[in-house]
Protein backbone atom coordinates (compact mmCIF):
# COMPACT_ATOMS: atom_id res chain seq x y z
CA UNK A 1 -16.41 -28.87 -66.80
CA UNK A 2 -14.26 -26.61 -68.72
CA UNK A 3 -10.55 -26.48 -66.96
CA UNK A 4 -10.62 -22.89 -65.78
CA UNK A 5 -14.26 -23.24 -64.18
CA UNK A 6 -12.15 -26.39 -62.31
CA UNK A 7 -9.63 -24.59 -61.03
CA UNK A 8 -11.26 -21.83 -60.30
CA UNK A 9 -13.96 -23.21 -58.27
CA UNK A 10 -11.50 -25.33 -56.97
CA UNK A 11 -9.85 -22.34 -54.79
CA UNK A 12 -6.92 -21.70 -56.50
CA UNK A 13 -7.83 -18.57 -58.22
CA UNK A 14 -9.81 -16.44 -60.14
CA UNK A 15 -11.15 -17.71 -63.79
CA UNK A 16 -8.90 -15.07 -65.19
CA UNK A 17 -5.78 -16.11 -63.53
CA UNK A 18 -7.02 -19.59 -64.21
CA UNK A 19 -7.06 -18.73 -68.28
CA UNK A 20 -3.37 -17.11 -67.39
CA UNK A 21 -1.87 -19.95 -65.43
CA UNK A 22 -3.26 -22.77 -68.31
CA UNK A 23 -1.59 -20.15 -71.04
CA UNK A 24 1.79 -19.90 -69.90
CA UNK A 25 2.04 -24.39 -69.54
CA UNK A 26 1.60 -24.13 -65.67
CA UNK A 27 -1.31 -26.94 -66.00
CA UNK A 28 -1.11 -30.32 -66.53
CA UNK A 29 -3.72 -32.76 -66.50
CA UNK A 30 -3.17 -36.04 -66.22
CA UNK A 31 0.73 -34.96 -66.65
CA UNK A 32 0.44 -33.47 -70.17
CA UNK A 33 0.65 -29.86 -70.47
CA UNK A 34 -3.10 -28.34 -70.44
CA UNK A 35 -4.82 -26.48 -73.32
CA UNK A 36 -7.65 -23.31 -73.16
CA UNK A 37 -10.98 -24.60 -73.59
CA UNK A 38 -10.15 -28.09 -72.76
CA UNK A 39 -12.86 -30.23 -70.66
CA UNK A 40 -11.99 -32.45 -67.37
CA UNK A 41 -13.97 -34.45 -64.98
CA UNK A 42 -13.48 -34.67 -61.41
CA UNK A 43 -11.35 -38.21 -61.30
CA UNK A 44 -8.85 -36.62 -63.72
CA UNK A 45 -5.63 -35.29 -61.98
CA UNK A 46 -4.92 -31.55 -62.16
CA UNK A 47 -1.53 -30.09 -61.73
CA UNK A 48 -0.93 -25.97 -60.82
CA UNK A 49 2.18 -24.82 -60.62
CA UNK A 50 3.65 -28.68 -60.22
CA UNK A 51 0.94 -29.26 -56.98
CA UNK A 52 -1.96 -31.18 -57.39
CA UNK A 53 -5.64 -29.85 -56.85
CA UNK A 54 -8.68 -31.23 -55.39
CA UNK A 55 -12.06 -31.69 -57.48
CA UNK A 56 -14.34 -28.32 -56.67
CA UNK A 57 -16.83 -31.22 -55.22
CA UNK A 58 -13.96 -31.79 -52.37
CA UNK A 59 -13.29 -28.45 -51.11
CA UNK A 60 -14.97 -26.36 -48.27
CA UNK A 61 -15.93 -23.22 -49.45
CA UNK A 62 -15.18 -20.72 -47.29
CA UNK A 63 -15.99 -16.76 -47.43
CA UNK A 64 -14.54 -14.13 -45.13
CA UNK A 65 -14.76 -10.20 -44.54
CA UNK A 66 -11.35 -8.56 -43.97
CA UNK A 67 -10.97 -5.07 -43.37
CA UNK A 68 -7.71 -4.31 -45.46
CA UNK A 69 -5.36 -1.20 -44.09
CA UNK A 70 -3.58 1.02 -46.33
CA UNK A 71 -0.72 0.08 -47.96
CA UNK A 72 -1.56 -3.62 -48.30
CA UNK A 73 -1.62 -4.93 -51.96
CA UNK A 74 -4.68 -6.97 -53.49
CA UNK A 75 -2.62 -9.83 -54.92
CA UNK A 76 -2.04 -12.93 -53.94
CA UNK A 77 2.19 -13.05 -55.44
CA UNK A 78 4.78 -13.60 -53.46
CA UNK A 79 5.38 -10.14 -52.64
CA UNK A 80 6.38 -8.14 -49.41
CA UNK A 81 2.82 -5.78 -49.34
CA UNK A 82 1.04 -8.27 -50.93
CA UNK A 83 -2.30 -9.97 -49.35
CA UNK A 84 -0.83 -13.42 -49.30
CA UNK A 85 1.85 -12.38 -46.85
CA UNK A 86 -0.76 -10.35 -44.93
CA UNK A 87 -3.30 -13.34 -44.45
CA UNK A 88 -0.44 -15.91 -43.75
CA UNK A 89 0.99 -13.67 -41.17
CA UNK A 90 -2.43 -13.50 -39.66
CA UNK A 91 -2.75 -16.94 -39.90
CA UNK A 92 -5.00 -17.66 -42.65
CA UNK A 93 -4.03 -20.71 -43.80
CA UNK A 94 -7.30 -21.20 -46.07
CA UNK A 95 -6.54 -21.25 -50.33
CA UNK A 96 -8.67 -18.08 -50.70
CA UNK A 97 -8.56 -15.16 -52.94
CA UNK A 98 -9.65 -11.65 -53.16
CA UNK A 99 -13.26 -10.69 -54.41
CA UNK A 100 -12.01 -7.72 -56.73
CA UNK A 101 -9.47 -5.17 -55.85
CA UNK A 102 -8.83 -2.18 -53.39
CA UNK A 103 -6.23 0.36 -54.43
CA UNK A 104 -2.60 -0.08 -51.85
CA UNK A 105 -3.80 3.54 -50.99
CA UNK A 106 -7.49 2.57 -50.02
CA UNK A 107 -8.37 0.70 -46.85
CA UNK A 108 -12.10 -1.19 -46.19
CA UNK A 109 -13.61 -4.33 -47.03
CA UNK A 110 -12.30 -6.96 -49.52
CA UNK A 111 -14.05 -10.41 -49.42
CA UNK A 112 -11.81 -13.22 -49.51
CA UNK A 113 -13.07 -16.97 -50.70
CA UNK A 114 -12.20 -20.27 -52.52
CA UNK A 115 -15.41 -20.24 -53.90
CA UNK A 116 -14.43 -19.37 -57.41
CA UNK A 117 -18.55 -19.36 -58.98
CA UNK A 118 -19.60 -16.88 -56.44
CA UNK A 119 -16.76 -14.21 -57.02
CA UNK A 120 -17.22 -14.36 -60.21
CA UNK A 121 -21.05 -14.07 -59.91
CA UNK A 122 -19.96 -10.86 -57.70
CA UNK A 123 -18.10 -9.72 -60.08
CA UNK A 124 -20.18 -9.66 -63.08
CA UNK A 125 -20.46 -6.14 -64.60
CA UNK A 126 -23.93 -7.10 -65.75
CA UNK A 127 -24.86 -7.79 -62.56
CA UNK A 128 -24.65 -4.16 -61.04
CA UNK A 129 -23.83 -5.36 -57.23
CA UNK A 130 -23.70 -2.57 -54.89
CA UNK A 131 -19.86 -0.90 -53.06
CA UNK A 132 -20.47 1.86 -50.96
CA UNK A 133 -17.37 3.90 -50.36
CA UNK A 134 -16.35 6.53 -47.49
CA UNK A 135 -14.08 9.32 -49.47
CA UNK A 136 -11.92 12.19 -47.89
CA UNK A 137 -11.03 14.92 -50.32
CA UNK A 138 -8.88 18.02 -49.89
CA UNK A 139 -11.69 21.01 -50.51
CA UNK A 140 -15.24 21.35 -49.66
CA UNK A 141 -17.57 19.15 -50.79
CA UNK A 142 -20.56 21.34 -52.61
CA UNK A 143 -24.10 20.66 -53.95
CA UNK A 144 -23.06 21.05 -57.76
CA UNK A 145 -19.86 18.78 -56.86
CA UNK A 146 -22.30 15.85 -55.13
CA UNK A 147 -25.10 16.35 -58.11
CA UNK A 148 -22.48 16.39 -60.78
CA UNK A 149 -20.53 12.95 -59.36
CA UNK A 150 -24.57 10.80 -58.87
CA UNK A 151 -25.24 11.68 -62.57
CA UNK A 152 -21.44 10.00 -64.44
CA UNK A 153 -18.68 11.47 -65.27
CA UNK A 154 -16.48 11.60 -68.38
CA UNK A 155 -13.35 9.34 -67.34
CA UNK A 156 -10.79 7.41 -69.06
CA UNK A 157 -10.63 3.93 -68.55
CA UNK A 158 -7.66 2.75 -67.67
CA UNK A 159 -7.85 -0.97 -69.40
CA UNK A 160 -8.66 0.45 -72.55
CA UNK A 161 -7.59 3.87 -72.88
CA UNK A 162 -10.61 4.96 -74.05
CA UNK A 163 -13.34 7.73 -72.41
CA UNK A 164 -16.15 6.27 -70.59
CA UNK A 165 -19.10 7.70 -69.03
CA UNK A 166 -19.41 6.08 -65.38
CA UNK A 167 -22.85 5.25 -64.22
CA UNK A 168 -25.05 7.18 -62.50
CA UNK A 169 -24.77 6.78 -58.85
CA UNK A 170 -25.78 7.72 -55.35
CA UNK A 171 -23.67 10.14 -53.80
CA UNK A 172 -24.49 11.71 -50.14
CA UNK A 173 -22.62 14.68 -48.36
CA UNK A 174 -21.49 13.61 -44.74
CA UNK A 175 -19.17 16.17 -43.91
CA UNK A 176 -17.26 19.32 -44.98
CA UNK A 177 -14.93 17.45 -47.07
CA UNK A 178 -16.43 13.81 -47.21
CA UNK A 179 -19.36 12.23 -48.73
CA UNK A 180 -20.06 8.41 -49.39
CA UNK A 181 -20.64 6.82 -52.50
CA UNK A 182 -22.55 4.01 -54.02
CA UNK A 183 -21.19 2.51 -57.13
CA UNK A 184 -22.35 -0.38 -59.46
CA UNK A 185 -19.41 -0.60 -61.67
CA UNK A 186 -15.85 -0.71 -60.82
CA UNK A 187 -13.49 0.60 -62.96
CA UNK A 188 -9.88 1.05 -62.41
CA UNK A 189 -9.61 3.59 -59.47
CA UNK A 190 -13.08 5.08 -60.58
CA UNK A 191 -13.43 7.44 -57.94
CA UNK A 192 -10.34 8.70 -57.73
CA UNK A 193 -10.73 9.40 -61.86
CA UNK A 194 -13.99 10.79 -61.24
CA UNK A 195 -13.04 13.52 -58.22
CA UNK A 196 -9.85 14.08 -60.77
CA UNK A 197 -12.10 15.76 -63.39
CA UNK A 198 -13.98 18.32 -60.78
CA UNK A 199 -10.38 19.00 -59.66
CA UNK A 200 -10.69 17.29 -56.35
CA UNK A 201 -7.76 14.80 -54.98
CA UNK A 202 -8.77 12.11 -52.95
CA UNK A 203 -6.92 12.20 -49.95
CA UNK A 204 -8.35 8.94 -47.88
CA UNK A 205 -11.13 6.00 -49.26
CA UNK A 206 -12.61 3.55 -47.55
CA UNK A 207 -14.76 0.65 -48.94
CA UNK A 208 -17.96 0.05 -46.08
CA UNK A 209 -20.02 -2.47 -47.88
CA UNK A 210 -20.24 -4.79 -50.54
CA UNK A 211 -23.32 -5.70 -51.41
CA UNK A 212 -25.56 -6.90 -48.00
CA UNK A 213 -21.97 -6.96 -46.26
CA UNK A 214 -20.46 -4.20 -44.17
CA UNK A 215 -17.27 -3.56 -42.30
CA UNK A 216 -19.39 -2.67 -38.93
CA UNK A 217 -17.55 -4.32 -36.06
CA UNK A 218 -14.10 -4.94 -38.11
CA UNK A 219 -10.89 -3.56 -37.21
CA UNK A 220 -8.78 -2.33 -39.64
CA UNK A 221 -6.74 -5.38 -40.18
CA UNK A 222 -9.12 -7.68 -38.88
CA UNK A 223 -10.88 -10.73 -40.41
CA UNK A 224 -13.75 -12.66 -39.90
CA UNK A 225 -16.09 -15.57 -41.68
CA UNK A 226 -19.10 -14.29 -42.87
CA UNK A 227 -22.07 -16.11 -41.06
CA UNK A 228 -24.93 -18.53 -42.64
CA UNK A 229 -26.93 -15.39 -43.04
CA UNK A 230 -24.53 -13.18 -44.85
CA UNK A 231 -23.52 -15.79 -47.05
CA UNK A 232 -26.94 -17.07 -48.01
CA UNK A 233 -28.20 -13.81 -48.55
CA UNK A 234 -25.67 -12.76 -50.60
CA UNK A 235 -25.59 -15.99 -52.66
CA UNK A 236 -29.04 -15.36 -53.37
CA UNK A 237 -28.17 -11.86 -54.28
CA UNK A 238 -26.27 -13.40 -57.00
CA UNK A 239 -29.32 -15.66 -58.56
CA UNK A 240 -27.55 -18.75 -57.32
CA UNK A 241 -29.30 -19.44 -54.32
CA UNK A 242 -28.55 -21.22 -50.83
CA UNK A 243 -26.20 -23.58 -50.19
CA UNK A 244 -24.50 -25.93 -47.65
CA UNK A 245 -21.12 -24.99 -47.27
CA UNK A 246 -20.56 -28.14 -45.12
């Protein structure tokens, strides 16, 4: 198994981080400094950050829905804001990690898991999961400003600089001045971009679903494991099928 793929599905962190963490000589294996690409087996030892890691085969995975309140940060550094304090304070003691991002300004559901192969199955672009959104904006919402949003809009993408057209979309009207939104891409803070070029400024967003789960019954700041159902279903939503989580 290729060393980021270990760690990852391991529960420490995202493949990404994983390719950061082996980059900057924070993994050893078998007390040599790890390399990109390298392969390991699950009787080798594997160092992060000077703490040693269990084999993916050893670890529980573990999924939950948390409904994250404004002004919380999606990362899992040692910051003040940030989600790690959040969870610990709430007494999450589970190694889990966040299932994509949610703007500090935006509130709704983030899933959390040590289950590194399903987020990134989730996250796949190619994959074109569903995120419905709840968005408050500061003028009416009209007919040509709903049509105009479902069929992409010019934005600039804020990884690469460059103009992108976002896909088309299903957007509903659900009040004078807020309408939901169904997305299958997720861009750096899309919508926001996106009411930005009709000249609308988003003043609240909220994240209701991902995929087959929603935030009905959460709290804002409350957490909860998904059940059997939720998780199998949306494991099969991502082509990989059911499986025992012990």
């Amino acid at each position: 198994m290729r060393l980021n793929k270990y760690i990852s599905d391991s529960g420490i962190c995202s493949r990404r981080e994983a390719d950061r963490l082996i980059e900057s000589g924070k993994v050893r294996v078998n007390g040599n400094v790890a390399s990109m690409g390298m392969q390991v087996m699950d009787n080798d030892s594997v160092e992060v950050d000077g703490r040693s890691i269990k084999p993916p085969a050893a670890v529980k995975k573990v999924i939950y829905a948390f409904y994250k309140p404004v002004g919380v940060v999606t990362t899992m550094a040692d910051e003040p804001d940030g989600l790690a304090e959040y969870l610990k304070n709430k007494g999450i003691d589970k190694r889990v990690f966040p299932v994509g991002r949610l703007d500090k300004e935006s509130s709704g559901l983030l899933l959390l898991t040590n289950d590194g192969e399903l987020m990134n199955n989730i996250l796949k672009t190619s994959n074109n999961h569903q995120k419905e959104y709840v968005v408050k904006v500061n003028k009416d919402v009209t007919d040509d400003f709903i049509k105009k949003m479902g069929a992409g809009v010019e934005i600039t993408d804020a990884s690469t600089g460059k103009k992108v057209i976002t896909r088309k979309c299903v957007v509903k009207k659900n009040g004078k001045k807020t309408f939901t939104i169904v997305l299958r891409q997720g861009l750096n803070r899309q919508i926001r971009r996106m009411c930005g070029a009709f000249g609308y400024e988003v003043l609240s967003l909220k994240r209701i679903r991902i995929m087959n789960v929603n935030i009905n019954g959460l709290k804002e700041g409350e957490i909860r494991p998904l059940t059997g159902e939720e998780t199998g279903k949306l494991r099969n939503l991502c082509g990989m099928g059911e499986k025992d989580n012990g």
